[in-house]
Protein backbone atom coordinates (compact mmCIF):
# COMPACT_ATOMS: atom_id res chain seq x y z
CA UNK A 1 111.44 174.38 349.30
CA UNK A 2 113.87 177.28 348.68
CA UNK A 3 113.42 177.34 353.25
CA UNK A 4 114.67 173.55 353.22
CA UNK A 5 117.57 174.63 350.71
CA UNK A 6 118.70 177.36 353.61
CA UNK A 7 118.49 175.59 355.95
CA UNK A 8 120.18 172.72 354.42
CA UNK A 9 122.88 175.12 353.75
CA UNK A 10 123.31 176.72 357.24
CA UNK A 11 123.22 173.34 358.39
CA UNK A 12 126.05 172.03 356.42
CA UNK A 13 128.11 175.10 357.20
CA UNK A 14 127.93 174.26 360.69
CA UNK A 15 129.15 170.86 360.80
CA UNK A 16 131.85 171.96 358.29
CA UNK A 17 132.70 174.34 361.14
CA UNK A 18 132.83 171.00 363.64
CA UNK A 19 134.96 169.18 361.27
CA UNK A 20 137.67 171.99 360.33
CA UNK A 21 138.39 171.58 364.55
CA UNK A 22 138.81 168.33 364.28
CA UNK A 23 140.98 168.19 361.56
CA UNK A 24 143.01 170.98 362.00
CA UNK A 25 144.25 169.41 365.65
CA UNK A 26 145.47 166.12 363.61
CA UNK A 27 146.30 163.01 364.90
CA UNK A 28 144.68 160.21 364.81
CA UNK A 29 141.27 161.57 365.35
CA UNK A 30 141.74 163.70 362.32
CA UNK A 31 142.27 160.38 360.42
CA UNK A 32 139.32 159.01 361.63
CA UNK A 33 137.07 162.07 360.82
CA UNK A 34 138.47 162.01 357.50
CA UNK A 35 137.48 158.34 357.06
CA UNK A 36 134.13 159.21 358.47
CA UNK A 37 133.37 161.87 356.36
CA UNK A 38 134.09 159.93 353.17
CA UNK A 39 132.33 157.19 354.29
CA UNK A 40 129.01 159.20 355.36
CA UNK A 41 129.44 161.42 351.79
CA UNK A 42 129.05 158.15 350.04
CA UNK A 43 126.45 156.41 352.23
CA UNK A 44 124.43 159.47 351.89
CA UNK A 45 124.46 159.24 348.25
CA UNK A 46 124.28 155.57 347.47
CA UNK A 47 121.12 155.67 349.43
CA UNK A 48 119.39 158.39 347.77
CA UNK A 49 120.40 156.90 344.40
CA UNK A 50 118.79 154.02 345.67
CA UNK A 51 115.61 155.73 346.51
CA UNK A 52 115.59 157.43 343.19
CA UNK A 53 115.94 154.13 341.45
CA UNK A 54 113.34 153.02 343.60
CA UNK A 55 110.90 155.72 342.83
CA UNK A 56 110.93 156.12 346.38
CA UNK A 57 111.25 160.30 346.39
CA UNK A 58 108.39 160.78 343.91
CA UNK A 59 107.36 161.79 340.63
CA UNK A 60 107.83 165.31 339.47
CA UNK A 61 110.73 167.56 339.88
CA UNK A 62 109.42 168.97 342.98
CA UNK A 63 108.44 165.97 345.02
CA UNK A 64 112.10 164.79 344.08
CA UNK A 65 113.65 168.02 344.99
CA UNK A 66 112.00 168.12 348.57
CA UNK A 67 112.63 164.56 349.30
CA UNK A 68 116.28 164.86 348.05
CA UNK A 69 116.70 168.12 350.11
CA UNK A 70 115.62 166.30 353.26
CA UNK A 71 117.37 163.37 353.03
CA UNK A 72 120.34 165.28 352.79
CA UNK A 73 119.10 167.39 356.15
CA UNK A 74 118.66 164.45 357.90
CA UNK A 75 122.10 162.86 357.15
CA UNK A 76 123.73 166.37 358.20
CA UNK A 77 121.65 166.85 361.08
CA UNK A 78 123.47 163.34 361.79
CA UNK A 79 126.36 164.30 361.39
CA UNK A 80 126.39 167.97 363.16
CA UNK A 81 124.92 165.60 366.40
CA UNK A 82 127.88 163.11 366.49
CA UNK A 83 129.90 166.21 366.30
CA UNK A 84 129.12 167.71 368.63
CA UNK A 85 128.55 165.57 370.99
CA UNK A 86 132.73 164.23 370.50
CA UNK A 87 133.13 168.22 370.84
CA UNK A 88 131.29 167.92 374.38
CA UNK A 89 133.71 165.57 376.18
């Protein structure tokens, strides 16, 4: 778990890195990526607050750790792919 937690981490720092780019050239795509970002923050949590409610993650504190650590991977991993690929062209 502590793994998914690093990796979660380097993850995040990476598409933080993708964003600051955009952002710090302005401009209307800046205003989009803002909008995007908020947007994806709060998807991201409404649906594991969902799944929580749900009982969808599990039962102890670990089962709900992992599952909460990996959704959060897979939203990033989301996001660092849509990144770059708008860095690509």
């Amino acid at each position: 778990m502590a793994l998914d937690a690093w990796f979660l981490s380097l993850e995040a720092s990476n598409v933080i890195a993708l964003r600051l780019v955009r952002l710090a050239l302005g401009g209307a795509q800046a205003k989009t990526e803002s909008r995007k970002m908020a947007d994806e923050k709060l998807a991201a949590l409404l649906e594991l607050q969902w799944k929580l409610a749900t009982g969808r993650v599990g039962l102890t504190a670990v089962e709900i750790t992992r599952s909460s650590l990996q959704h959060y991977r897979t939203a990033v991993r989301r996001n660092r792919t849509r990144l770059a690929k708008a860095r690509s062209r």
